[in-house]
C-alpha atoms as a PDB file:
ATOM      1  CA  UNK A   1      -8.095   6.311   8.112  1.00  0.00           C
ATOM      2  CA  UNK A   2      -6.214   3.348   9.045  1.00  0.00           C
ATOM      3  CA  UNK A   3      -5.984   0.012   6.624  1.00  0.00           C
ATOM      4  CA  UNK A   4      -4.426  -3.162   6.671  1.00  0.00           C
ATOM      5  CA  UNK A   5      -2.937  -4.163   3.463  1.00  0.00           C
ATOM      6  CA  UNK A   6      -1.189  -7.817   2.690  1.00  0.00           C
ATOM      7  CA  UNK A   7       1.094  -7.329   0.230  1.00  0.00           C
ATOM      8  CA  UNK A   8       2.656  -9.827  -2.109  1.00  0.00           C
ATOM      9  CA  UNK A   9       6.052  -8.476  -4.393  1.00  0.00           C
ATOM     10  CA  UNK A  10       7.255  -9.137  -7.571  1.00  0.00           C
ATOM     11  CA  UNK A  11       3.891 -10.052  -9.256  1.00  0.00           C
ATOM     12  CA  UNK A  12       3.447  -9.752 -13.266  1.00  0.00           C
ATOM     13  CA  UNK A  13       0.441  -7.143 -12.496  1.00  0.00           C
ATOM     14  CA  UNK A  14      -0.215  -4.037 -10.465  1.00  0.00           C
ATOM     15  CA  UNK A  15      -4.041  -4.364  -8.676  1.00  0.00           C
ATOM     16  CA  UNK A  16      -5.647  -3.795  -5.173  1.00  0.00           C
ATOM     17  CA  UNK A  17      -8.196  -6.078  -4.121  1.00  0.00           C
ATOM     18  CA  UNK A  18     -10.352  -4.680  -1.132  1.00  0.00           C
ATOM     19  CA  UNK A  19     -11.527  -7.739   1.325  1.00  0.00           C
ATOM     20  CA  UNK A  20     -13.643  -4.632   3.226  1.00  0.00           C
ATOM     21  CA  UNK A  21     -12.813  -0.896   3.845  1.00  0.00           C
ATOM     22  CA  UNK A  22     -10.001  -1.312   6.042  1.00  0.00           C
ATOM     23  CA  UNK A  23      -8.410  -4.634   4.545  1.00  0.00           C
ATOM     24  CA  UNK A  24      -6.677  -5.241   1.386  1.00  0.00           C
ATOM     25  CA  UNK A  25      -4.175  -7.251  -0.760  1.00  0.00           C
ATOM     26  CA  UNK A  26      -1.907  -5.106  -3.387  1.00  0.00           C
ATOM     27  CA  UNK A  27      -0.054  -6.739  -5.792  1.00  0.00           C
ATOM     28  CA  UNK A  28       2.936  -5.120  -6.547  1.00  0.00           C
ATOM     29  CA  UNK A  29       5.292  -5.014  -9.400  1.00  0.00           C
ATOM     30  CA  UNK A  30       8.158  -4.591  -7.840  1.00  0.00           C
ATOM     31  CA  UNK A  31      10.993  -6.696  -5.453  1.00  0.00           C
ATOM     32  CA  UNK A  32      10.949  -5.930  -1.562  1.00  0.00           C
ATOM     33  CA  UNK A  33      14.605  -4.916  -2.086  1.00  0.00           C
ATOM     34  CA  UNK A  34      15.463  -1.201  -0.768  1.00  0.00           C
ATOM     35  CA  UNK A  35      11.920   0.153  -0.370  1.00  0.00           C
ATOM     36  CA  UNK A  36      11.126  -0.621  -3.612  1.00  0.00           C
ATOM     37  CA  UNK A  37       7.891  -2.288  -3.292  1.00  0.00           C
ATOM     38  CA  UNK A  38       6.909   0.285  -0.374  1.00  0.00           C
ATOM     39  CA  UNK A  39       7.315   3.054  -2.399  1.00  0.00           C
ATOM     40  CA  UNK A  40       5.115   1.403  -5.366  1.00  0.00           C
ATOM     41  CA  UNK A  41       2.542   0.661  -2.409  1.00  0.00           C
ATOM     42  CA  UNK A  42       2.392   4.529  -1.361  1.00  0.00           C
ATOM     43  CA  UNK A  43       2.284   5.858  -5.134  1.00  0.00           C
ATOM     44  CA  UNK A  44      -0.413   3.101  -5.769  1.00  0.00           C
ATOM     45  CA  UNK A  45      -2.588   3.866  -2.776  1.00  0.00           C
ATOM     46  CA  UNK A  46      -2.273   7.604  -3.441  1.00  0.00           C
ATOM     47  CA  UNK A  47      -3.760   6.970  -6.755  1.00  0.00           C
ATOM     48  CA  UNK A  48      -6.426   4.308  -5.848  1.00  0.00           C
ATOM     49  CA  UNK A  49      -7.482   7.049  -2.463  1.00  0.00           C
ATOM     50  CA  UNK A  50      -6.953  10.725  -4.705  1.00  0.00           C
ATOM     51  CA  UNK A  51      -4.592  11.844  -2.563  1.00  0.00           C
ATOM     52  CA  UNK A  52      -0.901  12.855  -2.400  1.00  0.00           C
ATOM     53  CA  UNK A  53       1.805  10.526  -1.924  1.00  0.00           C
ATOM     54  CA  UNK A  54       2.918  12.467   1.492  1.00  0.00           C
ATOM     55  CA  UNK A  55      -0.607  11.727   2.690  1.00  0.00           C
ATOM     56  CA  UNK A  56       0.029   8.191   2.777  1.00  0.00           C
ATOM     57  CA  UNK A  57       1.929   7.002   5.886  1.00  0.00           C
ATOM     58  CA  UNK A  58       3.555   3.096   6.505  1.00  0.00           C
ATOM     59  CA  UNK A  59       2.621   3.160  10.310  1.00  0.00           C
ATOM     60  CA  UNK A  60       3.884  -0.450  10.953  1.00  0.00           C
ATOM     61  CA  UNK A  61       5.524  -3.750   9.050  1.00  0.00           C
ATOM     62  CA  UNK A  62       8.223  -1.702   6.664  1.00  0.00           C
ATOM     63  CA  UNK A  63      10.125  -5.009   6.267  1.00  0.00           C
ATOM     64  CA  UNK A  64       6.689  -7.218   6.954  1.00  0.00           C
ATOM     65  CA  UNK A  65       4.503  -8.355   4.234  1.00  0.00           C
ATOM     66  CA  UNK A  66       1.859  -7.135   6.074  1.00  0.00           C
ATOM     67  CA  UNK A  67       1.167  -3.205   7.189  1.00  0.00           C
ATOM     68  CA  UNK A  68      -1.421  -1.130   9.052  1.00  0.00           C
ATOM     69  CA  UNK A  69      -1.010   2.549   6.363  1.00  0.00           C
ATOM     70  CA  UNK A  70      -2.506   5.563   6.961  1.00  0.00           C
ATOM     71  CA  UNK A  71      -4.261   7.921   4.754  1.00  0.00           C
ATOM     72  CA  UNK A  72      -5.117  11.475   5.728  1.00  0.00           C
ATOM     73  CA  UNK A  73      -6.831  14.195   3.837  1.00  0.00           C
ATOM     74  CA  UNK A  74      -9.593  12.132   2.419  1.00  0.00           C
ATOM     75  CA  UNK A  75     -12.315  13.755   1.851  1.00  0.00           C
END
């Protein structure tokens, strides 16, 4: 499964906020220095979805605020 998520860094609260299945907004913790706030994304996602971190891929926009992630092994 394939979703688009909007993310905006350095926020005082951790949350997802689903506009439909495939489209969301996190708000992440954590600055968009070194990975930072993409690794907070995966481990956040892996928690919202069940599944394990290495079952959560950034397909496209590492350095972009927004990114097209995919999740496999859902069941």
């Amino acid at each position: 499964m394939k979703i688009s998520v909007k993310v905006k860094a350095n926020q005082k609260t951790q949350s997802l906020e689903f506009q439909s299945e495939t489209e969301c907004i996190a708000k992440l913790k954590s600055l968009p220095i070194k990975g930072k706030a993409n690794q907070e994304l995966v481990g956040l996602l892996a928690k919202h979805f069940g599944v394990t971190k290495k079952d959560i891929e950034i397909v496209s926009g590492h350095v972009s605020p927004i990114k097209i992630v995919e999740i496999s092994n859902l069941d």
